[in-house]
N, C-alpha and C. Protein backbone atom coordinates (compact mmCIF):
# COMPACT_ATOMS: atom_id res chain seq x y z
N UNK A 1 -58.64 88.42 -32.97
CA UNK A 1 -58.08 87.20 -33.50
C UNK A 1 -57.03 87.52 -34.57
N UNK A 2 -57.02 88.26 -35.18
CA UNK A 2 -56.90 88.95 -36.78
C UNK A 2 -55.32 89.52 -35.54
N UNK A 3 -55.10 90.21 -34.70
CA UNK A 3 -54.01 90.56 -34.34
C UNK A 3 -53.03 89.91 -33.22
N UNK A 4 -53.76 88.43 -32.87
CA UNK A 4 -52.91 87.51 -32.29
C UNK A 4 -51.83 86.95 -33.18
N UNK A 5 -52.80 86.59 -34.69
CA UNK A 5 -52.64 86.13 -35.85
C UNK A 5 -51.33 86.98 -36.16
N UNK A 6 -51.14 88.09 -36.57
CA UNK A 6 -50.32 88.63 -36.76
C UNK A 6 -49.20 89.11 -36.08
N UNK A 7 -49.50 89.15 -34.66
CA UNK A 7 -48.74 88.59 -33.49
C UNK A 7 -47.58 87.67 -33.75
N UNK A 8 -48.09 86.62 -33.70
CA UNK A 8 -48.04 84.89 -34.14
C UNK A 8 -46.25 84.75 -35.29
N UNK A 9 -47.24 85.30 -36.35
CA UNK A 9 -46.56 85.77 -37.60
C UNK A 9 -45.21 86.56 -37.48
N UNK A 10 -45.06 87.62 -36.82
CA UNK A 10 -44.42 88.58 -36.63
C UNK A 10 -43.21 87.90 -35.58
N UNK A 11 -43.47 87.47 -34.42
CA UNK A 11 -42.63 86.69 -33.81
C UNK A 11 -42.13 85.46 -34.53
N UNK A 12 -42.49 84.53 -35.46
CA UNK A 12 -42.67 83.72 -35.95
C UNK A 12 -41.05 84.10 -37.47
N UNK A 13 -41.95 85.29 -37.69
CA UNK A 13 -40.70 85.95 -38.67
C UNK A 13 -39.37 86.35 -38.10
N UNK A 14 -39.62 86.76 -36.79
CA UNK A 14 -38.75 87.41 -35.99
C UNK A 14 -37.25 86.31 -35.91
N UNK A 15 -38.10 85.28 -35.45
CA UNK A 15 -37.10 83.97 -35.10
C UNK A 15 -36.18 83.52 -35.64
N UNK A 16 -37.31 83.35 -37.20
CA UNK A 16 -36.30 82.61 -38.58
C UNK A 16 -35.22 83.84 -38.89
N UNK A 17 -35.42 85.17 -38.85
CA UNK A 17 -34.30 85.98 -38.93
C UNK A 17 -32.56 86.06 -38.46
N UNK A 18 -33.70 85.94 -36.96
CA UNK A 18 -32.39 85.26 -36.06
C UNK A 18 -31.70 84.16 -36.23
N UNK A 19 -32.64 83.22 -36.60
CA UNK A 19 -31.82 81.67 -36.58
C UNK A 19 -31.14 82.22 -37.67
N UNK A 20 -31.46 82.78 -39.20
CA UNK A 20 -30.66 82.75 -40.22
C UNK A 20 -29.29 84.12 -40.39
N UNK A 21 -29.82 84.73 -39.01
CA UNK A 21 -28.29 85.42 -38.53
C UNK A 21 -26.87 84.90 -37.69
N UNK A 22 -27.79 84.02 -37.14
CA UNK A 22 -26.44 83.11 -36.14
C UNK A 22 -26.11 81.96 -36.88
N UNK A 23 -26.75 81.43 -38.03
CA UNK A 23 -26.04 80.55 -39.00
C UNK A 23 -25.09 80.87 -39.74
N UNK A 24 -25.16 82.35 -40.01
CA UNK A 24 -24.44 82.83 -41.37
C UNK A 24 -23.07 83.36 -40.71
N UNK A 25 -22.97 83.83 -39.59
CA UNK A 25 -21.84 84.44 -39.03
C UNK A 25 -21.03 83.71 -38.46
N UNK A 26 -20.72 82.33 -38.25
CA UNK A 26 -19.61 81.44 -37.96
C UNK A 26 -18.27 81.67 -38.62
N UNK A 27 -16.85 81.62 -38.17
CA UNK A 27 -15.95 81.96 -38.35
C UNK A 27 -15.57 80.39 -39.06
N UNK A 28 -15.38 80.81 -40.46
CA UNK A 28 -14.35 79.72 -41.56
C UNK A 28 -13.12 79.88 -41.88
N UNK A 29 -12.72 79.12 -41.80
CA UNK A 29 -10.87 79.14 -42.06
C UNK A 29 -10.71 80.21 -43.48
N UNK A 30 -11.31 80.42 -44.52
CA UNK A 30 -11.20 81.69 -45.25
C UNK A 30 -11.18 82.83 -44.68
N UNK A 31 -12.26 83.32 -43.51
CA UNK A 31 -12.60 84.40 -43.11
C UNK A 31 -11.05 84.52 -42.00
N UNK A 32 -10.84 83.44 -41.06
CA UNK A 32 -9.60 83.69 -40.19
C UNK A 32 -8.40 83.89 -41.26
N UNK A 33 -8.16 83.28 -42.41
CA UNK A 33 -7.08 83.67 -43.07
C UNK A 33 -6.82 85.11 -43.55
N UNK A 34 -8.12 85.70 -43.89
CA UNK A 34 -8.09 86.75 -44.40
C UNK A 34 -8.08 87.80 -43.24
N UNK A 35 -8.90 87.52 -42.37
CA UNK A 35 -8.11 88.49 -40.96
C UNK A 35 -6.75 88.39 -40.50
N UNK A 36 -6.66 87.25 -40.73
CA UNK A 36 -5.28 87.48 -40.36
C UNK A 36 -4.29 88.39 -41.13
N UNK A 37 -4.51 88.15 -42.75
CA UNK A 37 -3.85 88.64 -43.87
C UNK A 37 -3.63 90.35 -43.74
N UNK A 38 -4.91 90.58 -43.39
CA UNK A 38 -5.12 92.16 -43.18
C UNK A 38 -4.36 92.72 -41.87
N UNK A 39 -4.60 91.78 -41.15
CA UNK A 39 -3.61 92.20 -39.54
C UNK A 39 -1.94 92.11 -39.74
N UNK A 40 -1.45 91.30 -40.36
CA UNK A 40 0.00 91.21 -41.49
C UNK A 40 0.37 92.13 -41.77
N UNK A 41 -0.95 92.71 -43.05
CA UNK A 41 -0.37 93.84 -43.63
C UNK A 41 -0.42 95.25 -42.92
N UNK A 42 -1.51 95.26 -41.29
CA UNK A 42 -1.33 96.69 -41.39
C UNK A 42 0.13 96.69 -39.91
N UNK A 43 0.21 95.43 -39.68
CA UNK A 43 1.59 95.48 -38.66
C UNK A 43 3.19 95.94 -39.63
N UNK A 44 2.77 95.96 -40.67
CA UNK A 44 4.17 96.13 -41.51
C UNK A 44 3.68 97.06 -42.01
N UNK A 45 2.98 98.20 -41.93
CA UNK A 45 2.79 99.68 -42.49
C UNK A 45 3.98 100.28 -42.13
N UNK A 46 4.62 100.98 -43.41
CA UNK A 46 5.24 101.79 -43.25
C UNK A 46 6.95 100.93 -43.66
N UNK A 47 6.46 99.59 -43.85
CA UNK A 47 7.84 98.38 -44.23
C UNK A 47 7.83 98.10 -45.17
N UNK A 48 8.60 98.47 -46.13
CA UNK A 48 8.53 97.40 -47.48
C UNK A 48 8.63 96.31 -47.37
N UNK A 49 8.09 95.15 -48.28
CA UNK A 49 8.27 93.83 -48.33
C UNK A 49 9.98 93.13 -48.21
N UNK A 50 10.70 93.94 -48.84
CA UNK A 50 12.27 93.56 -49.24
C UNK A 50 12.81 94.25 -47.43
N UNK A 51 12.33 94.91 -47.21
CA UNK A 51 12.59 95.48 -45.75
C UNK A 51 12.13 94.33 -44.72
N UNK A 52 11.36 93.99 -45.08
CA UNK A 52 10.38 93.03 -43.92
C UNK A 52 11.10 91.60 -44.11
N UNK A 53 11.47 91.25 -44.86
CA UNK A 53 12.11 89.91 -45.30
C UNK A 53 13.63 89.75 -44.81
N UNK A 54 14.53 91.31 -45.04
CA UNK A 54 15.19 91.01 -44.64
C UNK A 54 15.55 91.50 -42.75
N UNK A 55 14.55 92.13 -42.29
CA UNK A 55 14.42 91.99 -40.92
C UNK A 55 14.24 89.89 -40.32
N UNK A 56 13.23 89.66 -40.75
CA UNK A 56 12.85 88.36 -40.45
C UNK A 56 14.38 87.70 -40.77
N UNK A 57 14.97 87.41 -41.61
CA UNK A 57 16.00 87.02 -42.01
C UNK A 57 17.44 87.11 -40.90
N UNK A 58 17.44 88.78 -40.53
CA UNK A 58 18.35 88.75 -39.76
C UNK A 58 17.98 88.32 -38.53
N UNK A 59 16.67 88.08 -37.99
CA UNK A 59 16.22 87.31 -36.82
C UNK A 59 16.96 86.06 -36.47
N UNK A 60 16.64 85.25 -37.73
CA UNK A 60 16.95 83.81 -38.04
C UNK A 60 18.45 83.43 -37.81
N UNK A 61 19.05 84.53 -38.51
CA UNK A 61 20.72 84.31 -38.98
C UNK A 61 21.02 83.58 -37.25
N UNK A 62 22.60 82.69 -37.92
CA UNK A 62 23.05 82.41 -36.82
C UNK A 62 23.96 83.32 -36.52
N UNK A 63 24.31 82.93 -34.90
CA UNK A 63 25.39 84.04 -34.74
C UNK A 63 26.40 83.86 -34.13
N UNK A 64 27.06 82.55 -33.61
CA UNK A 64 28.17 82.22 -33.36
C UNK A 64 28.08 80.82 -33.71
N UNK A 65 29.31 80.28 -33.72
CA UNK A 65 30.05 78.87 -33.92
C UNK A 65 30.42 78.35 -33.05
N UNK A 66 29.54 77.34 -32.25
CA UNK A 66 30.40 76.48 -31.30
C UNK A 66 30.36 75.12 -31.35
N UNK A 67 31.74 74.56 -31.37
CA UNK A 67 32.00 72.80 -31.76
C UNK A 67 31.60 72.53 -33.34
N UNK A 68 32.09 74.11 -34.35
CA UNK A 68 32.02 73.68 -35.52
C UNK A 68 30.61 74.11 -36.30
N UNK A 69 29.17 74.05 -35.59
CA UNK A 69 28.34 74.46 -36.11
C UNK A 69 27.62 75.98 -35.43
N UNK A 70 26.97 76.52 -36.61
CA UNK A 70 26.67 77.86 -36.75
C UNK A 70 25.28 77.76 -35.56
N UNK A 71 25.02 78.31 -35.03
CA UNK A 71 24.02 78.61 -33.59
C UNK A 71 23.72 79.89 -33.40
N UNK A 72 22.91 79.97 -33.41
CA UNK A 72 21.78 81.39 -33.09
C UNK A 72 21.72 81.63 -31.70
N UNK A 73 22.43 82.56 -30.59
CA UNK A 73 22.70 82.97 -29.83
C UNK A 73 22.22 84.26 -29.65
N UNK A 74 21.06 84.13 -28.55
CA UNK A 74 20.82 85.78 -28.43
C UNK A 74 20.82 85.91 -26.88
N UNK A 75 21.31 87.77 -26.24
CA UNK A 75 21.39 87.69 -25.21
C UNK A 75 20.11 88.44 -24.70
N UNK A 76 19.42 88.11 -23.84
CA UNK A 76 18.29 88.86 -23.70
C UNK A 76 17.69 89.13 -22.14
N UNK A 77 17.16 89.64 -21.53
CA UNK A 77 16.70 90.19 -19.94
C UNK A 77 15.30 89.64 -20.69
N UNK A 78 15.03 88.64 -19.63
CA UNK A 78 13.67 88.27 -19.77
C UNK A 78 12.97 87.63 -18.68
N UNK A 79 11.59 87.82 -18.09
CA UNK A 79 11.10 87.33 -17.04
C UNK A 79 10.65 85.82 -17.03
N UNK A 80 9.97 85.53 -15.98
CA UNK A 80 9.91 83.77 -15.80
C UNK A 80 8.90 83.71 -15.24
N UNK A 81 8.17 82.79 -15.93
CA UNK A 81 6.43 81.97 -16.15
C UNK A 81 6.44 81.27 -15.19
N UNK A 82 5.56 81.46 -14.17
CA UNK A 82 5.45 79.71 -13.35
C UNK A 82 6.89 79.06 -13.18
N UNK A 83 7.58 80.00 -13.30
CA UNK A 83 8.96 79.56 -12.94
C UNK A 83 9.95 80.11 -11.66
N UNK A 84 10.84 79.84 -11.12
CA UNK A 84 11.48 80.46 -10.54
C UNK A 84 12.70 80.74 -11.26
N UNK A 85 13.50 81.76 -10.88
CA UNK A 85 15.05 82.06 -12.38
C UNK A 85 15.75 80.66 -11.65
N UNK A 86 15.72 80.56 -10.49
CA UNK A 86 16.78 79.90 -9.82
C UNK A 86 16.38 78.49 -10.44
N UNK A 87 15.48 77.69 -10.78
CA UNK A 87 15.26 76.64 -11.61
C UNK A 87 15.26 76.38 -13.15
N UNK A 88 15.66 77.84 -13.53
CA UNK A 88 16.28 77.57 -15.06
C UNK A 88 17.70 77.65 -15.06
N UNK A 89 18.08 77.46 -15.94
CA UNK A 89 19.65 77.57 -16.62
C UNK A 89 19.86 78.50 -17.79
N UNK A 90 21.06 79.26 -17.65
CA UNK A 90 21.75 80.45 -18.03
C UNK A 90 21.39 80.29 -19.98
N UNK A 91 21.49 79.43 -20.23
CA UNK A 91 21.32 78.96 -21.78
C UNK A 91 20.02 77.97 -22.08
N UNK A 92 19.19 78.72 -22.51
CA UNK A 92 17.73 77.94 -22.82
C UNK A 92 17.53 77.56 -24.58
N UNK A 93 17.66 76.53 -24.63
CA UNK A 93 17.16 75.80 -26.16
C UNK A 93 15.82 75.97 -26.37
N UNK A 94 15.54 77.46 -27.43
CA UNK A 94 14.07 77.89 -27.44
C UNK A 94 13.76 77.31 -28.60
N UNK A 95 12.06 76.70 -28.30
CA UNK A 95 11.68 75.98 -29.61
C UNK A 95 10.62 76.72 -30.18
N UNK A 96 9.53 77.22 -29.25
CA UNK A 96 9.22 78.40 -30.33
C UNK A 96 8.79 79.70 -29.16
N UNK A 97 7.90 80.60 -29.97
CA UNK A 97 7.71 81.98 -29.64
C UNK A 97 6.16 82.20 -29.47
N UNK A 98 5.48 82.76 -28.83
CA UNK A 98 3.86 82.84 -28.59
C UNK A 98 3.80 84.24 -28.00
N UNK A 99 3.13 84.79 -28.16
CA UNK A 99 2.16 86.28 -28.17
C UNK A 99 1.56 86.06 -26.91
N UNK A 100 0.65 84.87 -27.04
CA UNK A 100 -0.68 84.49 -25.85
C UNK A 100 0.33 83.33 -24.90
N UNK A 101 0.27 83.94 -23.70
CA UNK A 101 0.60 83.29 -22.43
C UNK A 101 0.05 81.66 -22.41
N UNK A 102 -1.03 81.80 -22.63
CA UNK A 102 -2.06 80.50 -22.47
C UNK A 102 -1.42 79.32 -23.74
N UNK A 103 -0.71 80.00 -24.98
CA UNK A 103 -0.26 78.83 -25.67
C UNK A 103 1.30 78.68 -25.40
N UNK A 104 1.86 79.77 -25.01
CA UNK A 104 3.12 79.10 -24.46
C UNK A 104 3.22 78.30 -23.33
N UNK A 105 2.17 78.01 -22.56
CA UNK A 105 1.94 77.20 -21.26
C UNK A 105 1.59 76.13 -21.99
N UNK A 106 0.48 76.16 -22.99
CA UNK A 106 0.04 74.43 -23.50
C UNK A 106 1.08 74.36 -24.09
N UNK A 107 2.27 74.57 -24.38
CA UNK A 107 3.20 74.07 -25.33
C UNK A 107 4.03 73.20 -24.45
N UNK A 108 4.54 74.16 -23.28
CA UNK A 108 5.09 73.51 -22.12
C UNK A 108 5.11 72.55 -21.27
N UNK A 109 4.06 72.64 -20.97
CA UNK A 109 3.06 71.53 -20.36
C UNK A 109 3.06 70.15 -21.53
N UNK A 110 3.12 70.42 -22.57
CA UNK A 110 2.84 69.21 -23.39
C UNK A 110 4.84 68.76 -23.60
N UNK A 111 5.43 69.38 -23.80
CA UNK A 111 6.95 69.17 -23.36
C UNK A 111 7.21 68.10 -21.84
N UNK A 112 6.88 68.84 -21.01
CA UNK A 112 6.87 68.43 -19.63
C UNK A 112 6.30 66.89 -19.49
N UNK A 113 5.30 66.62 -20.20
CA UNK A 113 4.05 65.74 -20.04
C UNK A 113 5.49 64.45 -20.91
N UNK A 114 6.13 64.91 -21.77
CA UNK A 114 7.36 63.92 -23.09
C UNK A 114 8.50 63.94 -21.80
N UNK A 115 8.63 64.86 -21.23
CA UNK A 115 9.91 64.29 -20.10
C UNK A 115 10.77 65.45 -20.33
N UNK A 116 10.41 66.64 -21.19
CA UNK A 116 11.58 67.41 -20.62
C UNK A 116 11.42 68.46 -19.68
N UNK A 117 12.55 69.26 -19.44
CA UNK A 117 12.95 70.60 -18.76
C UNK A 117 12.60 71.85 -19.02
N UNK A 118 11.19 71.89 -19.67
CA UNK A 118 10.67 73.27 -19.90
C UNK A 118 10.24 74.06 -19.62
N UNK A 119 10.26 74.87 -20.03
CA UNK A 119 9.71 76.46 -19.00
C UNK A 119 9.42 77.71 -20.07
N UNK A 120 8.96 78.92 -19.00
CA UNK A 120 8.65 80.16 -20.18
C UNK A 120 9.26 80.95 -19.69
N UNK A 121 9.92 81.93 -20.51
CA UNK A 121 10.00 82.62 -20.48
C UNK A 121 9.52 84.00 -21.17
N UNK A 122 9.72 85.22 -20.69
CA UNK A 122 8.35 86.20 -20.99
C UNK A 122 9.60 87.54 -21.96
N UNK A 123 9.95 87.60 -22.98
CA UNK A 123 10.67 88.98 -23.37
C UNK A 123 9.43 90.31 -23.51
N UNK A 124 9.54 91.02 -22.54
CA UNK A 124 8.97 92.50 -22.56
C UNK A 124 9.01 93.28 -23.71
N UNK A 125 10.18 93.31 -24.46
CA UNK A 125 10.20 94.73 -25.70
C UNK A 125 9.08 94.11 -26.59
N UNK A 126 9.57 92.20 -27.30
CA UNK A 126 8.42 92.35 -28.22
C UNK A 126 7.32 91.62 -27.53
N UNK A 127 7.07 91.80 -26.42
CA UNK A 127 5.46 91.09 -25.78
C UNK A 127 5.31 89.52 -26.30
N UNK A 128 6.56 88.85 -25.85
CA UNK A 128 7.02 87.15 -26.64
C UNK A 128 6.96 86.55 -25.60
N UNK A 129 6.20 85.28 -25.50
CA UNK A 129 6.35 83.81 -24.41
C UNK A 129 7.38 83.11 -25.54
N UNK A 130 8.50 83.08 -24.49
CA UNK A 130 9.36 81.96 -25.21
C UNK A 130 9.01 80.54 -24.57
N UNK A 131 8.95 79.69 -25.35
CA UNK A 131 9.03 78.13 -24.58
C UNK A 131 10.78 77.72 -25.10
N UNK A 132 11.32 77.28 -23.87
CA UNK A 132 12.36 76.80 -23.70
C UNK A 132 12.13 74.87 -23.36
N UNK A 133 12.67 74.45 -24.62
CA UNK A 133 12.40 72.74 -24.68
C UNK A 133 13.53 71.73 -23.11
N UNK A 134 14.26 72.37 -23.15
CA UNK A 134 15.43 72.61 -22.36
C UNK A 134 16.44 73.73 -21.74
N UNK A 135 17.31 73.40 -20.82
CA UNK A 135 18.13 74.63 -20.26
C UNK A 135 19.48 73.85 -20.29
N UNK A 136 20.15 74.43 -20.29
CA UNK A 136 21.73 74.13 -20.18
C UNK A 136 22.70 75.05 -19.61
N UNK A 137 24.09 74.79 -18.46
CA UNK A 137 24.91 75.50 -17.93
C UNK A 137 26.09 76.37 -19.04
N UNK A 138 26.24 75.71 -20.18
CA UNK A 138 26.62 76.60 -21.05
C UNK A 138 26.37 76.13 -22.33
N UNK A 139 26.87 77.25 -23.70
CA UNK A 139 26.35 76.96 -24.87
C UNK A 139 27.01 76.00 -25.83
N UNK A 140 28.08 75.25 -25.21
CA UNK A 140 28.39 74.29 -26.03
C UNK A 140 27.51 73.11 -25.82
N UNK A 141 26.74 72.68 -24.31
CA UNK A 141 25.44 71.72 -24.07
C UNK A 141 24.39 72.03 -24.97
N UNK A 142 23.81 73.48 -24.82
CA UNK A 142 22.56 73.78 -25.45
C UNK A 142 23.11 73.60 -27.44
N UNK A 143 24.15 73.77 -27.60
CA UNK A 143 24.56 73.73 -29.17
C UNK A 143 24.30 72.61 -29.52
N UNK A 144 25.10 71.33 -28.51
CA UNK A 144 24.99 70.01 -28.62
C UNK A 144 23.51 69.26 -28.72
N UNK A 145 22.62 70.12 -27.99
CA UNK A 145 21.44 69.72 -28.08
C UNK A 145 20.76 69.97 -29.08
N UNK A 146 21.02 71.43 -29.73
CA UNK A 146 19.98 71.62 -31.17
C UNK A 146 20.59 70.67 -32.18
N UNK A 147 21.77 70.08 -32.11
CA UNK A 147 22.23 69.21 -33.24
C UNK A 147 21.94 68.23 -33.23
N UNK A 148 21.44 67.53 -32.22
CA UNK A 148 20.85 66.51 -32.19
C UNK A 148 19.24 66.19 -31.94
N UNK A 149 18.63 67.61 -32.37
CA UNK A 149 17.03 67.53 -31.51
C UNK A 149 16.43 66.86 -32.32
N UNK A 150 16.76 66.11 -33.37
CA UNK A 150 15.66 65.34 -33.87
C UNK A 150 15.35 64.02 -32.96
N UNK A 151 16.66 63.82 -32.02
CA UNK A 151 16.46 62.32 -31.59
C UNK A 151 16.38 62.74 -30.59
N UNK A 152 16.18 64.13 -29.59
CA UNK A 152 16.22 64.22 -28.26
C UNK A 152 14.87 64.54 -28.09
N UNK A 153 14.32 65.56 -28.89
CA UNK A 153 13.04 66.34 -28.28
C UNK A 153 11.70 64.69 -28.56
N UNK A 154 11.19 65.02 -27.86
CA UNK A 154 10.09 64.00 -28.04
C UNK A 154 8.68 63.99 -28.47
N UNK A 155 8.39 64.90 -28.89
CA UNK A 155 7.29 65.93 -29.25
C UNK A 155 7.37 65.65 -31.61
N UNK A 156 6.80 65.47 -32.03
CA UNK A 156 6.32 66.07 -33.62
C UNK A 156 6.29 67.56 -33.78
N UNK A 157 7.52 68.24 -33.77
CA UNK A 157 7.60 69.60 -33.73
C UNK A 157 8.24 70.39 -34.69
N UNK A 158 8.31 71.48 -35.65
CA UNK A 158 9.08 72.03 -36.37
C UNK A 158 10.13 72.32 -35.44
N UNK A 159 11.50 71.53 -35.72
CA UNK A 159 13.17 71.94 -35.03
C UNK A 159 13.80 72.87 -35.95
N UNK A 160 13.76 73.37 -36.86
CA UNK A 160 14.41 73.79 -37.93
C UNK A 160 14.38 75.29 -37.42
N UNK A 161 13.80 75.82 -36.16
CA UNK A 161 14.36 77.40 -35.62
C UNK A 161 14.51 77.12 -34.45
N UNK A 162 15.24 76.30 -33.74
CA UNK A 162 15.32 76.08 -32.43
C UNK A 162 17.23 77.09 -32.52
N UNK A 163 17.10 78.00 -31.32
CA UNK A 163 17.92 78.94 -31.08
C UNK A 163 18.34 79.18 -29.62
N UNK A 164 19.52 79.60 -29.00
CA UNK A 164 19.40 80.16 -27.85
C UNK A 164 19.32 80.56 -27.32
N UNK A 165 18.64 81.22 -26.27
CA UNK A 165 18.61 82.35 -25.58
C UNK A 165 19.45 82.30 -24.06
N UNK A 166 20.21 83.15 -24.43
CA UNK A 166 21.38 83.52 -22.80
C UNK A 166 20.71 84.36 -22.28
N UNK A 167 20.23 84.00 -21.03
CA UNK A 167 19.54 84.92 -20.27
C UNK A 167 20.32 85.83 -19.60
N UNK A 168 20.08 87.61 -19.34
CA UNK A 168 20.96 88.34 -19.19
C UNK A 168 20.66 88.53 -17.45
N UNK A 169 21.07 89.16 -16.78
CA UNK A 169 20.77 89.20 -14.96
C UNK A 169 20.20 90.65 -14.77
C-alpha cells in the first residue's frame, strides 16, 4: 500500500513539474525581441555600426531622376514566384522585401485580393522575396506610380521605400 502511495505521489509530482515546464517556456514579445537583437548583432560581426548605417543608407539612396523626381532604380537578374517572366513587366514597383517565401506570398495575395498586379520575385545573392505592388513597360510609368502611391496602392502599407527593380534577362 505504502508503495502504490508513493507511486501515486511520485507521478503526481512528476506532472505538476511538467505542467510548470510548459507554462514557463512560451515565447513573449521580450524574449522574440531579444533574439532577434542578438541575431542583428551577430549578422553584422565584423561591421561597425557607422559601416552598417552607411551600407543600409546606400541601399536606400535614389539613383536616377525621371520626370523631375529622384527614384531608386536597381538592375537586377532575378527569378519568378508562381509567376511566369512573360506575365511580368520589365520595371516592377517593389513595396517590400521578405527572407520567407510564405510572407512574400501573403503579402501578394493580399495586394491581389485590393486589385492589383502583383507578383514575386526571388533575388538569389541576398536570398530576398521581392513583392512587386505593380509592373510597368518603362520607368517613367513605374516613377509615375511611386509618386502617387498614396492614392493608388490600396492596402495600409509603409510607401516611404517603394523602389524599382529593372529586371535584367
Amino acid at each position: 500500500m505504502t508503495r502504490l502511495l508513493i507511486h501515486k505521489l511520485s507521478a503526481l509530482a512528476a506532472c505538476a513539474i511538467c505542467a510548470l515546464a510548459l507554462t514557463s517556456c512560451h515565447t513573449t514579445e521580450e524574449n522574440y525581441k531579444a533574439s532577434y537583437d542578438i541575431a542583428m548583432q551577430k549578422s553584422r560581426q565584423g561591421i561597425g555600426e557607422d559601416t552598417y548605417n552607411k551600407i543600409e543608407a546606400e541601399k536606400n539612396q535614389a539613383t536616377d531622376v525621371i520626370n523631375g523626381d529622384s527614384v531608386r532604380i536597381v538592375h537586377r537578374y532575378v527569378g519568378y514566384i508562381d509567376v511566369k517572366r512573360e506575365d511580368t513587366k520589365l520595371y516592377s514597383v517593389i513595396l517590400s522585401e521578405f527572407k520567407q517565401r510564405a510572407n512574400a506570398r501573403s503579402m501578394r495575395d493580399r495586394l491581389i485580393a485590393k486589385g492589383h498586379n502583383s507578383y514575386v520575385l526571388y533575388y538569389a545573392t541576398d536570398k530576398l522575396y521581392y513583392v512587386a505592388v505593380e509592373g510597368f513597360d518603362t520607368p517613367e510609368e513605374a516613377a509615375a506610380f511611386i509618386h502617387d502611391a498614396d492614392k493608388k496602392v490600396k492596402m495600409k502599407v509603409n510607401l516611404s521605400k517603394l523602389w524599382i527593380l529593372k529586371r535584367l534577362y
